[in-house]
PDB file of N, CA and C in Angstrom:
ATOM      1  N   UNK A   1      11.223 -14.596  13.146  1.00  0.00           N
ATOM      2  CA  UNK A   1       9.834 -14.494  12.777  1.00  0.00           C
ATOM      3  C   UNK A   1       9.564 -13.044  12.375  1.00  0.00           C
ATOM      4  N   UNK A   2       9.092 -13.209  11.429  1.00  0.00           N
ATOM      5  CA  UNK A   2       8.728 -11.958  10.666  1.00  0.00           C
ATOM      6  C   UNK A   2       7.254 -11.248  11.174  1.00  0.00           C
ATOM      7  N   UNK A   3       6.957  -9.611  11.796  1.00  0.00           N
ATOM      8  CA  UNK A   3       5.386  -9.680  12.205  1.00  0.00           C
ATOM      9  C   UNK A   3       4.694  -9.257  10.744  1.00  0.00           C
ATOM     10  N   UNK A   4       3.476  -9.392  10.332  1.00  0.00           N
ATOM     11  CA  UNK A   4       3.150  -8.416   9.546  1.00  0.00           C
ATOM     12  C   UNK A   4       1.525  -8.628   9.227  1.00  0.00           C
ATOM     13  N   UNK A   5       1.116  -7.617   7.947  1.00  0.00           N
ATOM     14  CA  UNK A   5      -0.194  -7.528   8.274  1.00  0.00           C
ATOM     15  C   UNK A   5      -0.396  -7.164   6.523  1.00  0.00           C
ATOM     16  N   UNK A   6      -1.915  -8.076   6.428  1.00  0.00           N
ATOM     17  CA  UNK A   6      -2.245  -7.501   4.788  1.00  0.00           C
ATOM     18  C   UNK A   6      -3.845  -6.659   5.285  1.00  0.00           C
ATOM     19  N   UNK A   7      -4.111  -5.589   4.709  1.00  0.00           N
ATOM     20  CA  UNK A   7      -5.392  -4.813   5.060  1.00  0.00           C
ATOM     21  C   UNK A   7      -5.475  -4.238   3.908  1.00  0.00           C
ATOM     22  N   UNK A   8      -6.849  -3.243   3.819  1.00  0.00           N
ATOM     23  CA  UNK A   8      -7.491  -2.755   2.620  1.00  0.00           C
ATOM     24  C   UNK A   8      -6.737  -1.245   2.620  1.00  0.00           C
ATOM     25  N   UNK A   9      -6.103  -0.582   4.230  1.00  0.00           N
ATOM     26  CA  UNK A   9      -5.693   0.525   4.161  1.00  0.00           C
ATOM     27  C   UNK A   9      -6.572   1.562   4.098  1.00  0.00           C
ATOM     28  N   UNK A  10      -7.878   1.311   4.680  1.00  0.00           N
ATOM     29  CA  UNK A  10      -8.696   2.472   4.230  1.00  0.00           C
ATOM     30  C   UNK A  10      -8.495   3.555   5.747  1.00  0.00           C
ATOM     31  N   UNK A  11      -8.368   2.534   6.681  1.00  0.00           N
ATOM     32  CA  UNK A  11      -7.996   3.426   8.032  1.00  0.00           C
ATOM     33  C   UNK A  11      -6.525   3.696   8.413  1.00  0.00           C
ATOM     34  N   UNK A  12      -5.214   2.991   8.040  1.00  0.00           N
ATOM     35  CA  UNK A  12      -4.391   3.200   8.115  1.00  0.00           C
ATOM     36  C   UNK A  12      -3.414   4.872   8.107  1.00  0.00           C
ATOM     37  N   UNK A  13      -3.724   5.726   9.226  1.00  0.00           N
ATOM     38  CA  UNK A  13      -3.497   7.121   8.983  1.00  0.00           C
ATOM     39  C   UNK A  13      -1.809   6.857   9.406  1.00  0.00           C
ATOM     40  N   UNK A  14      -1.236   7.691   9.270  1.00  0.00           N
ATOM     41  CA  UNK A  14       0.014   7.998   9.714  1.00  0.00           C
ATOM     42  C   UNK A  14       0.461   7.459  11.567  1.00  0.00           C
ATOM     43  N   UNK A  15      -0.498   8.006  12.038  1.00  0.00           N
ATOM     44  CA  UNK A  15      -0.335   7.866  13.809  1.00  0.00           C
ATOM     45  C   UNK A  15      -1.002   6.240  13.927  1.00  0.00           C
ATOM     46  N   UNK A  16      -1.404   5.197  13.372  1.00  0.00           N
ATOM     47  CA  UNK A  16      -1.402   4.279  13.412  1.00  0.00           C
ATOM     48  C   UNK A  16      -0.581   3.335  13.078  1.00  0.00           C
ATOM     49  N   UNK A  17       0.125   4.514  11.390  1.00  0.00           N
ATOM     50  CA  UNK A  17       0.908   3.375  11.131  1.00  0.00           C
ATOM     51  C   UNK A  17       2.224   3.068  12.351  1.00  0.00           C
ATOM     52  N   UNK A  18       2.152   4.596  12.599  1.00  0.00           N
ATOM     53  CA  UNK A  18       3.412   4.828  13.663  1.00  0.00           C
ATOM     54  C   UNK A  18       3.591   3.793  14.785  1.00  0.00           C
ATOM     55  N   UNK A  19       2.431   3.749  15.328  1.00  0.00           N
ATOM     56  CA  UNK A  19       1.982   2.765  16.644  1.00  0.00           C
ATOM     57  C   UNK A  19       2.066   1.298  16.601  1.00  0.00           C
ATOM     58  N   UNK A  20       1.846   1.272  14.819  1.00  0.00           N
ATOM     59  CA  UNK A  20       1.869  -0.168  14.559  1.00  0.00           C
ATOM     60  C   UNK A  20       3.337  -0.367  14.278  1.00  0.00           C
ATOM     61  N   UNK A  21       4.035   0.124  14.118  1.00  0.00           N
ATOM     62  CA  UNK A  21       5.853   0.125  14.032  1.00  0.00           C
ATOM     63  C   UNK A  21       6.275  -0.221  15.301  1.00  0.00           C
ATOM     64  N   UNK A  22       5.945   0.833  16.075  1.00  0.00           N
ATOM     65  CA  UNK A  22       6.298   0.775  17.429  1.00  0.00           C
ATOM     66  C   UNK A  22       6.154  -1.002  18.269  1.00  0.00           C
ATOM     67  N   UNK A  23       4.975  -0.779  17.914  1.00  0.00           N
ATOM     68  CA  UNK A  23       4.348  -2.388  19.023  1.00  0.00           C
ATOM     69  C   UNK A  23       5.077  -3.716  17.987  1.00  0.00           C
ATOM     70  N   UNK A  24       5.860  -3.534  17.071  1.00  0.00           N
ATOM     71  CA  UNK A  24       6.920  -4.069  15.846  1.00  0.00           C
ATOM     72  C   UNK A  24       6.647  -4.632  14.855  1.00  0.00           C
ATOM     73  N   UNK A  25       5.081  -4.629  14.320  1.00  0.00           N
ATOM     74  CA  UNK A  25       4.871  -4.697  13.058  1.00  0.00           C
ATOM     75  C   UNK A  25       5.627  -4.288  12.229  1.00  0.00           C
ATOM     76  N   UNK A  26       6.458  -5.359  11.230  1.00  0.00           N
ATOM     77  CA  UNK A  26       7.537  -5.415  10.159  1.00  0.00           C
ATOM     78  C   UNK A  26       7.351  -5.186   8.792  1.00  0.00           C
ATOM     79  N   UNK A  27       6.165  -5.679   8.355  1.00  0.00           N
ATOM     80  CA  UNK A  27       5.821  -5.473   7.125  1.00  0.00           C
ATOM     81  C   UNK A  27       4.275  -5.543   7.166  1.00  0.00           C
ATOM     82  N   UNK A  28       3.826  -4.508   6.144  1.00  0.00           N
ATOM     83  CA  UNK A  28       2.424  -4.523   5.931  1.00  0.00           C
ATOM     84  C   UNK A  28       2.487  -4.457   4.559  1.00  0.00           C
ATOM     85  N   UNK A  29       1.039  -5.007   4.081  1.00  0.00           N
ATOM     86  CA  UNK A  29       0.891  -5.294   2.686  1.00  0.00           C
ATOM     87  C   UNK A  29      -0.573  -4.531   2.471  1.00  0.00           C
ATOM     88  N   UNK A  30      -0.443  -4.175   1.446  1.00  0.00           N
ATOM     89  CA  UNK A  30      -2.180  -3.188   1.072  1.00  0.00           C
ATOM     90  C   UNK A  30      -2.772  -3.893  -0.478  1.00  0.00           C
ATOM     91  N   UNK A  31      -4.056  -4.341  -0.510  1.00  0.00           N
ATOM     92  CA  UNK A  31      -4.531  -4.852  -1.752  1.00  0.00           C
ATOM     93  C   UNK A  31      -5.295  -3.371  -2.072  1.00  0.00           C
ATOM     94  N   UNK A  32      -4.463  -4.098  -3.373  1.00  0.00           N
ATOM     95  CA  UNK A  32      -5.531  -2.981  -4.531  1.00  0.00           C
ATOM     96  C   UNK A  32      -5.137  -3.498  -6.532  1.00  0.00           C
ATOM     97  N   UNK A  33      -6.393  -3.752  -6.365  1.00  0.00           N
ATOM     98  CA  UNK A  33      -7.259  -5.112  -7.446  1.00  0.00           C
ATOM     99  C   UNK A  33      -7.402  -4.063  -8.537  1.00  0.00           C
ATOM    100  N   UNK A  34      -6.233  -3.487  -9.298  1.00  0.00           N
ATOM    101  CA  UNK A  34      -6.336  -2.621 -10.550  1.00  0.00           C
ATOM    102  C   UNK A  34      -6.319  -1.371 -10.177  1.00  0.00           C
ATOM    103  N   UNK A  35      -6.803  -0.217 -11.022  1.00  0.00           N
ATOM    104  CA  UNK A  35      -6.712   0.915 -11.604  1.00  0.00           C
ATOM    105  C   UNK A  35      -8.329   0.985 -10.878  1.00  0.00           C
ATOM    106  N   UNK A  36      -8.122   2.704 -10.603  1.00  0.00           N
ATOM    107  CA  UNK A  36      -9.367   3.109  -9.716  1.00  0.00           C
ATOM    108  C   UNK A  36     -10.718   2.424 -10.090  1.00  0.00           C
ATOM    109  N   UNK A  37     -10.703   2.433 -11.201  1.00  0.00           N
ATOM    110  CA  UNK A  37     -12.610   2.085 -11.809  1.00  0.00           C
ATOM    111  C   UNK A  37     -12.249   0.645 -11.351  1.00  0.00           C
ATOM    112  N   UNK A  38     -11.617  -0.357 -11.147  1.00  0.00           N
ATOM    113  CA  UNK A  38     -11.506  -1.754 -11.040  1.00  0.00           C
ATOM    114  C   UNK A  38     -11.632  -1.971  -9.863  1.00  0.00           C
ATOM    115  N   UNK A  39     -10.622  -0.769  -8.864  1.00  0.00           N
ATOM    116  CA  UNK A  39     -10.311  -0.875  -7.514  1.00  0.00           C
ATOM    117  C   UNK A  39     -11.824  -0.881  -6.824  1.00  0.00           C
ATOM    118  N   UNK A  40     -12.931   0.035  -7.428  1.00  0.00           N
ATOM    119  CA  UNK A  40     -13.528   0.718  -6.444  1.00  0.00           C
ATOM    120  C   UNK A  40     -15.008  -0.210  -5.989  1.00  0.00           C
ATOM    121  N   UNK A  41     -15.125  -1.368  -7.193  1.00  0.00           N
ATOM    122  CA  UNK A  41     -16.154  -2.025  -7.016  1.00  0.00           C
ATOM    123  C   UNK A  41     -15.727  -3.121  -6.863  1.00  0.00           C
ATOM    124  N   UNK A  42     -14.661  -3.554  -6.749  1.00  0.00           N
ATOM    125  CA  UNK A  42     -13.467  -4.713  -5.670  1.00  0.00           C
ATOM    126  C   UNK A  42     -13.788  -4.514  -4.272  1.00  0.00           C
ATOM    127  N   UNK A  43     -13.423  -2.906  -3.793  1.00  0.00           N
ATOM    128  CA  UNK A  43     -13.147  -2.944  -2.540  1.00  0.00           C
ATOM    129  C   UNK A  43     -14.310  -1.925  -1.948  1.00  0.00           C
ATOM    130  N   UNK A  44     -13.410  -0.714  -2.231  1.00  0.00           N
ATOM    131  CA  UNK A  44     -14.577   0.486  -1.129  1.00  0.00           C
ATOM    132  C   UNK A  44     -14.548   1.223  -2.253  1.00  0.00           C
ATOM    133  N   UNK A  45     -15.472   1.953  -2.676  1.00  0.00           N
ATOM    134  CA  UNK A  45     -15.737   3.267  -3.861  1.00  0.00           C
ATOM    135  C   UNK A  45     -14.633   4.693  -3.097  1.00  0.00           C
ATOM    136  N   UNK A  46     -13.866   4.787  -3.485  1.00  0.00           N
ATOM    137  CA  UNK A  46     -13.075   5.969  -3.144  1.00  0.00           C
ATOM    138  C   UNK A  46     -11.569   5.132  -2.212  1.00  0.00           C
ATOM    139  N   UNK A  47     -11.468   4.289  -2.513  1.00  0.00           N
ATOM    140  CA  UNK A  47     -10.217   3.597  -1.560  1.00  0.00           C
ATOM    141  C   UNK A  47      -9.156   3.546  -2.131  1.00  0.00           C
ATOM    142  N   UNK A  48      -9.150   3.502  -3.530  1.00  0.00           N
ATOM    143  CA  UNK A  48      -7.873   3.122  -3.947  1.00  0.00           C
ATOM    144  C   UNK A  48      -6.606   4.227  -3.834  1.00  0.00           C
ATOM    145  N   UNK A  49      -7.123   5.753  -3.805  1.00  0.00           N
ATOM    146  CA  UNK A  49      -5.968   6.576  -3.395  1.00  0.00           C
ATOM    147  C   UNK A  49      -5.419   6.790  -1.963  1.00  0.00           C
ATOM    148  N   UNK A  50      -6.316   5.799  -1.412  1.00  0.00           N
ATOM    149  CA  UNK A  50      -6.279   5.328   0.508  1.00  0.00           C
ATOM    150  C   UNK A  50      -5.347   4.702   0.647  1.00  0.00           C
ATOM    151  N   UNK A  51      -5.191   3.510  -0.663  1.00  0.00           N
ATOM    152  CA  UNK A  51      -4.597   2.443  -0.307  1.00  0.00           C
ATOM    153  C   UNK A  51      -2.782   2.951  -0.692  1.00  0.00           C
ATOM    154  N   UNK A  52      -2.465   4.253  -1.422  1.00  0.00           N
ATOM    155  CA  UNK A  52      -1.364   4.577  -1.591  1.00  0.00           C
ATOM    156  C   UNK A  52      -1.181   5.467  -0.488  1.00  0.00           C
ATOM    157  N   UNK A  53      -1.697   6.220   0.020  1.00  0.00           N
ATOM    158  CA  UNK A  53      -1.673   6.883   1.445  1.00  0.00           C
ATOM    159  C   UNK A  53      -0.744   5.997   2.475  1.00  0.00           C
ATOM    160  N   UNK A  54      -2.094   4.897   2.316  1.00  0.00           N
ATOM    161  CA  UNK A  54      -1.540   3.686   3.720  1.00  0.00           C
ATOM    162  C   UNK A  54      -0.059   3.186   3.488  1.00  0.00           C
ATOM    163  N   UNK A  55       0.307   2.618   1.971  1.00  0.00           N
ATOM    164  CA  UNK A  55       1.551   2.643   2.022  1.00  0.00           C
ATOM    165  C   UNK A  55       2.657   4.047   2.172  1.00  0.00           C
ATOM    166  N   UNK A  56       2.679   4.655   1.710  1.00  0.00           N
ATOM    167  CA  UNK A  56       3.277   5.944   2.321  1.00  0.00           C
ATOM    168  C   UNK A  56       3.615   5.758   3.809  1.00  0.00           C
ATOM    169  N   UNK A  57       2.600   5.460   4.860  1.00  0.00           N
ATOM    170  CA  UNK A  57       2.434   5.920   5.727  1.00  0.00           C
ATOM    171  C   UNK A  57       3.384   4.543   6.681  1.00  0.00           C
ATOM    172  N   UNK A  58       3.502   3.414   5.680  1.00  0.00           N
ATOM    173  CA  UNK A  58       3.484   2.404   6.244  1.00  0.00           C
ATOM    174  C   UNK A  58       5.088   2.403   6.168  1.00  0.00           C
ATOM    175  N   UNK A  59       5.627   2.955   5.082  1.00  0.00           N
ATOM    176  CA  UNK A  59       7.169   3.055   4.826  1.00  0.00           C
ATOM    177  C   UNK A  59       7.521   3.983   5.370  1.00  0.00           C
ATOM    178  N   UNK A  60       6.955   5.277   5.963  1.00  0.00           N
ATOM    179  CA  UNK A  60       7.388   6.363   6.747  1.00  0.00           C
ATOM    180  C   UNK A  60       7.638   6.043   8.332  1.00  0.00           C
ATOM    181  N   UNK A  61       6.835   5.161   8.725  1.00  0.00           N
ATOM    182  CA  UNK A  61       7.135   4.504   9.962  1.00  0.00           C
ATOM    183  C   UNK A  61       8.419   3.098  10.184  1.00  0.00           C
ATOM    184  N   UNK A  62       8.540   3.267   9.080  1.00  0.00           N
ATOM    185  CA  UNK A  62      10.042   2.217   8.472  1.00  0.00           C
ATOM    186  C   UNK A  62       9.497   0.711   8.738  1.00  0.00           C
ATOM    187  N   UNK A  63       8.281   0.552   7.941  1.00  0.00           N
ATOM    188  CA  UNK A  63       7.969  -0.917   7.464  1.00  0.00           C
ATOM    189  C   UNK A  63       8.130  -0.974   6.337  1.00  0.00           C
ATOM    190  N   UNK A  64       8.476  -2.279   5.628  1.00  0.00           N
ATOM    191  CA  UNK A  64       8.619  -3.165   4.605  1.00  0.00           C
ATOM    192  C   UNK A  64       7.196  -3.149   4.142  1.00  0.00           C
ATOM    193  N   UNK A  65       6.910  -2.168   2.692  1.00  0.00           N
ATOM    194  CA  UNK A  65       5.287  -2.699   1.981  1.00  0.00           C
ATOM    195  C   UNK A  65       4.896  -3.723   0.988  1.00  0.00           C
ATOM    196  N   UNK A  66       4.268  -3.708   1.134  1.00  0.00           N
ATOM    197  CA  UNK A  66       4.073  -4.967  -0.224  1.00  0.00           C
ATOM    198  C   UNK A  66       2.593  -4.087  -0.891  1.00  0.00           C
ATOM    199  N   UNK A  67       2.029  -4.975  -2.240  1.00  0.00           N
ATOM    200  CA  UNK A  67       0.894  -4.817  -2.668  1.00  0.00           C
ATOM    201  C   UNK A  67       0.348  -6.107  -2.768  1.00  0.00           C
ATOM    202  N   UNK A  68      -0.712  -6.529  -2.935  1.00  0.00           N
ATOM    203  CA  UNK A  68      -1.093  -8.004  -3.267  1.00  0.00           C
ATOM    204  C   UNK A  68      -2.376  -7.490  -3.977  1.00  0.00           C
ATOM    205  N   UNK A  69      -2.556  -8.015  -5.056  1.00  0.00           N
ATOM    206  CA  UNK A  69      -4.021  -8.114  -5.598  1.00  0.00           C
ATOM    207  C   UNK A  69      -5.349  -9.024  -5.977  1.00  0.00           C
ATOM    208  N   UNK A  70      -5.974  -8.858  -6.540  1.00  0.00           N
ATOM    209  CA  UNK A  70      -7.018 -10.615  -6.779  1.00  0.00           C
ATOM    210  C   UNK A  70      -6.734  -9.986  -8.529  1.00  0.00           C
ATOM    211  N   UNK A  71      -6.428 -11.145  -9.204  1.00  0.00           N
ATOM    212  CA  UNK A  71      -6.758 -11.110 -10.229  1.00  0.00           C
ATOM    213  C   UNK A  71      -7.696 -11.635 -10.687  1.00  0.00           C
ATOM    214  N   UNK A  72      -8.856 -10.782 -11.491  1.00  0.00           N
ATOM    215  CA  UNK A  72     -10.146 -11.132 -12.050  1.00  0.00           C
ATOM    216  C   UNK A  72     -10.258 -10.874 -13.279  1.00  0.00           C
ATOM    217  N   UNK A  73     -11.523 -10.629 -14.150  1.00  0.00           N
ATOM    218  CA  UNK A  73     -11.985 -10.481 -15.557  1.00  0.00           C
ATOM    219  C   UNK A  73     -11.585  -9.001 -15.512  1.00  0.00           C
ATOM    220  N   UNK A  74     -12.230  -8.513 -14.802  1.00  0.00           N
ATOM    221  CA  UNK A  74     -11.933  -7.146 -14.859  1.00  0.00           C
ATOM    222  C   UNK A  74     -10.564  -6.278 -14.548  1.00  0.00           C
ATOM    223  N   UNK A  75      -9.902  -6.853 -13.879  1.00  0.00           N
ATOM    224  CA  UNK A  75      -8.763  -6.255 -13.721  1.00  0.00           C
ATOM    225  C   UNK A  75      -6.904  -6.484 -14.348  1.00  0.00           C
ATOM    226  N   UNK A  76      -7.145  -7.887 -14.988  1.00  0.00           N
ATOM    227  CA  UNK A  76      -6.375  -8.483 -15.938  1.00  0.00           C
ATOM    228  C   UNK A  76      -5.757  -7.804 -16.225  1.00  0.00           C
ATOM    229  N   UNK A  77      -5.938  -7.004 -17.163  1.00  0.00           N
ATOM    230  CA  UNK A  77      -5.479  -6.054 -17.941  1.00  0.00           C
ATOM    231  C   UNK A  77      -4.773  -5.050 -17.702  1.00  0.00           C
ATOM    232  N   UNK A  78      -5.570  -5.109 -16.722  1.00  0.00           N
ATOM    233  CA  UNK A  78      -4.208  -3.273 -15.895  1.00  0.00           C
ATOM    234  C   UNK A  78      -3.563  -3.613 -15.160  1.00  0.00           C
ATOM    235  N   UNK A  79      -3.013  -5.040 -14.937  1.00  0.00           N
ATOM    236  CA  UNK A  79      -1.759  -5.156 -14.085  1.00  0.00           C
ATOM    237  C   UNK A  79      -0.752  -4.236 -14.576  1.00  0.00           C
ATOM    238  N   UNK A  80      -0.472  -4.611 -15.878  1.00  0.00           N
ATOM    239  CA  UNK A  80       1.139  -3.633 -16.358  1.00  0.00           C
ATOM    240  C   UNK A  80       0.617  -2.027 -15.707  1.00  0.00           C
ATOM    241  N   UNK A  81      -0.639  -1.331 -16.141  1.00  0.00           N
ATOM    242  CA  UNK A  81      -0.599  -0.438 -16.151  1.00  0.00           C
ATOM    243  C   UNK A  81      -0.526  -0.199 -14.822  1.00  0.00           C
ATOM    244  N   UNK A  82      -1.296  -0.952 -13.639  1.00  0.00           N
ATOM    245  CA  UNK A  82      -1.113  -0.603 -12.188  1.00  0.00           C
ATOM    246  C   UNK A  82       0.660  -0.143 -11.388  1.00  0.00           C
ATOM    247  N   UNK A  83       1.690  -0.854 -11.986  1.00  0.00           N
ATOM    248  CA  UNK A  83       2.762  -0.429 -11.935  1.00  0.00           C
ATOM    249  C   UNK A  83       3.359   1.080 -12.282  1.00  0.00           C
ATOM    250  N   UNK A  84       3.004   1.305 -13.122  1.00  0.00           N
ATOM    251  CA  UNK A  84       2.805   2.748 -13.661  1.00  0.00           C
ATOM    252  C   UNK A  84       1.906   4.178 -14.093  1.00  0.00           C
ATOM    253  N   UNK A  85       1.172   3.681 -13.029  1.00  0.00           N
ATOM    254  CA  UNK A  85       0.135   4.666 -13.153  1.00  0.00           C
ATOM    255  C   UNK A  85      -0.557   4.868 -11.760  1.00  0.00           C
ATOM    256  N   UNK A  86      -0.474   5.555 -10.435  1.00  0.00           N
ATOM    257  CA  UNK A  86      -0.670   5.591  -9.117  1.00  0.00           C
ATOM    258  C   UNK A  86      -0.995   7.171  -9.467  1.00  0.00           C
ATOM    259  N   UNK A  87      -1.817   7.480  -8.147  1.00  0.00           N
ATOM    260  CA  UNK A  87      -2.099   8.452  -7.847  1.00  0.00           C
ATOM    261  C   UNK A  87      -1.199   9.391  -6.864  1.00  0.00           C
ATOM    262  N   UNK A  88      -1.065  10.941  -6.606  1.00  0.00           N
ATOM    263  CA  UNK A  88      -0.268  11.141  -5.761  1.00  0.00           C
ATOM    264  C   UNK A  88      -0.753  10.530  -4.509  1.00  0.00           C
ATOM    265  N   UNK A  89       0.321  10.198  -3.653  1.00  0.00           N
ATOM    266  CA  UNK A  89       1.691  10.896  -3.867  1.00  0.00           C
ATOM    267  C   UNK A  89       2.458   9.912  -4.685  1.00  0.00           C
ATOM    268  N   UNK A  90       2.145   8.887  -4.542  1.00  0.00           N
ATOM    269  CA  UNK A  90       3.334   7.841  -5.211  1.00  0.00           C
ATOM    270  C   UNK A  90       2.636   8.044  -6.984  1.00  0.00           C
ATOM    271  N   UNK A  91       4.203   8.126  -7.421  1.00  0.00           N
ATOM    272  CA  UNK A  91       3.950   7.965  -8.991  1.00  0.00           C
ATOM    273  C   UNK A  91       3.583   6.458  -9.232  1.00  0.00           C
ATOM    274  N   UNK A  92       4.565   5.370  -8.787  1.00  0.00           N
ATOM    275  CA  UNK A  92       3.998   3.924  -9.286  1.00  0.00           C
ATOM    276  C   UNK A  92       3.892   3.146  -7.717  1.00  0.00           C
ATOM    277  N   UNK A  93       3.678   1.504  -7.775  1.00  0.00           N
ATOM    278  CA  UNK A  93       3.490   0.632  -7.460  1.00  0.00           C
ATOM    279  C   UNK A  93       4.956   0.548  -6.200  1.00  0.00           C
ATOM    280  N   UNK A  94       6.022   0.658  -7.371  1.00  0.00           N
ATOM    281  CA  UNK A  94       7.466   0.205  -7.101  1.00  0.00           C
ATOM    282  C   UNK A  94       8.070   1.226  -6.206  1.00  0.00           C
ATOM    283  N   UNK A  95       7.302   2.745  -6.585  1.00  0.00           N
ATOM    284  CA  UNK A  95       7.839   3.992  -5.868  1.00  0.00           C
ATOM    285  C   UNK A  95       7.252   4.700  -5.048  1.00  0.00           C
ATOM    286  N   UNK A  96       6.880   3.733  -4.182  1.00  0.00           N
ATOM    287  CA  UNK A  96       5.840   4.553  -3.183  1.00  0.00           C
ATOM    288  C   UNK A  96       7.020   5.841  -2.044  1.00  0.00           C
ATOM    289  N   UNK A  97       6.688   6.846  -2.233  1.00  0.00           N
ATOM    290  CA  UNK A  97       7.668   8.000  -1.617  1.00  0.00           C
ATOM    291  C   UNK A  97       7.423   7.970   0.200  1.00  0.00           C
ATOM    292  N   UNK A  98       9.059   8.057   0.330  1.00  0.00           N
ATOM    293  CA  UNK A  98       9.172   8.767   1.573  1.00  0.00           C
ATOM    294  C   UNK A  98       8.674   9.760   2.124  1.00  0.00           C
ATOM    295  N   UNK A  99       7.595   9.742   2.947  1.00  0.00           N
ATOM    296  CA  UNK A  99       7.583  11.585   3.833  1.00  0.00           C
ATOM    297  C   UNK A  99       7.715  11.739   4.976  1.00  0.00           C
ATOM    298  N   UNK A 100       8.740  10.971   5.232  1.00  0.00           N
ATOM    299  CA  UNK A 100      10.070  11.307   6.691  1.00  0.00           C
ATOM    300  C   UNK A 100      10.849  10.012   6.655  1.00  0.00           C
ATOM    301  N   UNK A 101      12.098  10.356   6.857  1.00  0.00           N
ATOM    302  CA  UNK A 101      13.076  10.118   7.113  1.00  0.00           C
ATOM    303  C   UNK A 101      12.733   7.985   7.378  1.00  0.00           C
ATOM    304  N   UNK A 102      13.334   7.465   6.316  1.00  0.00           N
ATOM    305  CA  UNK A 102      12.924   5.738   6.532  1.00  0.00           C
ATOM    306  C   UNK A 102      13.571   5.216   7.995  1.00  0.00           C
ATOM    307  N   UNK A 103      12.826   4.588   9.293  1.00  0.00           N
ATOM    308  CA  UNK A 103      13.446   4.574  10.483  1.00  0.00           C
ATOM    309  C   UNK A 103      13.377   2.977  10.378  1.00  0.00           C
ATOM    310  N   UNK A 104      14.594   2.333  11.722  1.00  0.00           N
ATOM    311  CA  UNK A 104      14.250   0.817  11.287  1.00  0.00           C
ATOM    312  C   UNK A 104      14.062   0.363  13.211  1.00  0.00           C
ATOM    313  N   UNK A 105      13.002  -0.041  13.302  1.00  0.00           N
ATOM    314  CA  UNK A 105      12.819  -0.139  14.508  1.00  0.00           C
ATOM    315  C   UNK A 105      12.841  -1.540  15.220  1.00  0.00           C
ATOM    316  N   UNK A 106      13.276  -1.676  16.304  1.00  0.00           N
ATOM    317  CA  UNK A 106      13.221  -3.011  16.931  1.00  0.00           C
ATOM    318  C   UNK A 106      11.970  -3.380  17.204  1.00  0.00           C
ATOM    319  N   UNK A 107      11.867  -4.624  17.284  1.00  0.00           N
ATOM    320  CA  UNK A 107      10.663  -5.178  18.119  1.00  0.00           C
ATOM    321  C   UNK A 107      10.975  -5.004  19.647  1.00  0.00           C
ATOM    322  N   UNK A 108       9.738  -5.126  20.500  1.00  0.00           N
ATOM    323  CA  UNK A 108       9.617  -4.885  21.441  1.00  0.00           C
ATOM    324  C   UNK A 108      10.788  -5.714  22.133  1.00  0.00           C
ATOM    325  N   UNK A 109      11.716  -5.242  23.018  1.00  0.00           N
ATOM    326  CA  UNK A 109      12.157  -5.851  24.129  1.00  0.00           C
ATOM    327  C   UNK A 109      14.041  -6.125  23.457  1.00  0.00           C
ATOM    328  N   UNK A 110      13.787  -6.190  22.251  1.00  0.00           N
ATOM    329  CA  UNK A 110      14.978  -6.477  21.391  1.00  0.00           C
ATOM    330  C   UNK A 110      16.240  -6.093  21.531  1.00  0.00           C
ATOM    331  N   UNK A 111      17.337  -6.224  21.611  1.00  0.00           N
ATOM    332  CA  UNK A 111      18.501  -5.711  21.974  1.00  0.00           C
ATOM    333  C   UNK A 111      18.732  -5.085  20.702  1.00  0.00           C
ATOM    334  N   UNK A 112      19.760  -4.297  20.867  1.00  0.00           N
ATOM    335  CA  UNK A 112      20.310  -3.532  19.891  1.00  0.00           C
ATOM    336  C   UNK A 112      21.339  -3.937  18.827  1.00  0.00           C
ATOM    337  N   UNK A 113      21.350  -3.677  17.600  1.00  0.00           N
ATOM    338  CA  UNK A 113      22.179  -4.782  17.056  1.00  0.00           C
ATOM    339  C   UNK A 113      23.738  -3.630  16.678  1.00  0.00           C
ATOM    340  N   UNK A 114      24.298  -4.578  16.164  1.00  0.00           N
ATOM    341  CA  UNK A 114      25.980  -3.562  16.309  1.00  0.00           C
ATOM    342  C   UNK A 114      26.274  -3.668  14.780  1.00  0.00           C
ATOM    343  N   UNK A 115      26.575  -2.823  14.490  1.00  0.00           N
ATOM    344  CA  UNK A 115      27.261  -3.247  12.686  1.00  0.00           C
ATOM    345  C   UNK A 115      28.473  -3.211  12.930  1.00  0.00           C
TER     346      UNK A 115
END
């Protein structure tokens, strides 16, 4: 069983994501519904460079991210471009950057596995 979680990422800081690794949240997923002007009256006015933060933060604690979006009238269009066009830190969609070391953590109670 896989744990995981889809959110907007607007609170997701680093020391949460950490905590949420820890207690063994596996994968988290962050929506974001286009390119800032699309994002911001989708979700929260100022969120969408939140929502690349949260992933950052979410792969630095060594979870699996995803993106998920709503496709609407308004945002159609900038799918292609949403792939290639992010704010720092991540250049795209696909390349959200490391800023520490990718860790892979057990779930709680889990034995250790052997390669």
């Amino acid at each position: 069983m896989t744990c995981s979680m889809t959110t907007g990422g607007l609170g997701l800081t680093r020391q949460r994501a950490e905590a949420l690794a820890e207690a063994g949240l596996q994968t988290v997923s962050v929506s974001i519904d286009g390119l800032e002007a699309s994002h911001g009256p989708a979700r929260h006015p100022g969120g969408w460079r939140r929502c690349f933060e949260a992933l950052a933060h979410a792969r630095a604690a060594g979870m699996t991210i995803a993106a998920n979006t709503q496709i609407n009238r308004h945002s159609w269009r900038e799918l292609p471009a949403l792939l290639g066009c992010s704010p720092p830190p991540a250049r795209a969609l696909a390349d959200v950057p490391d800023h520490a070391p990718r860790q892979r953590r057990r779930p709680p109670g889990a034995a250790p596995t052997t390669a």
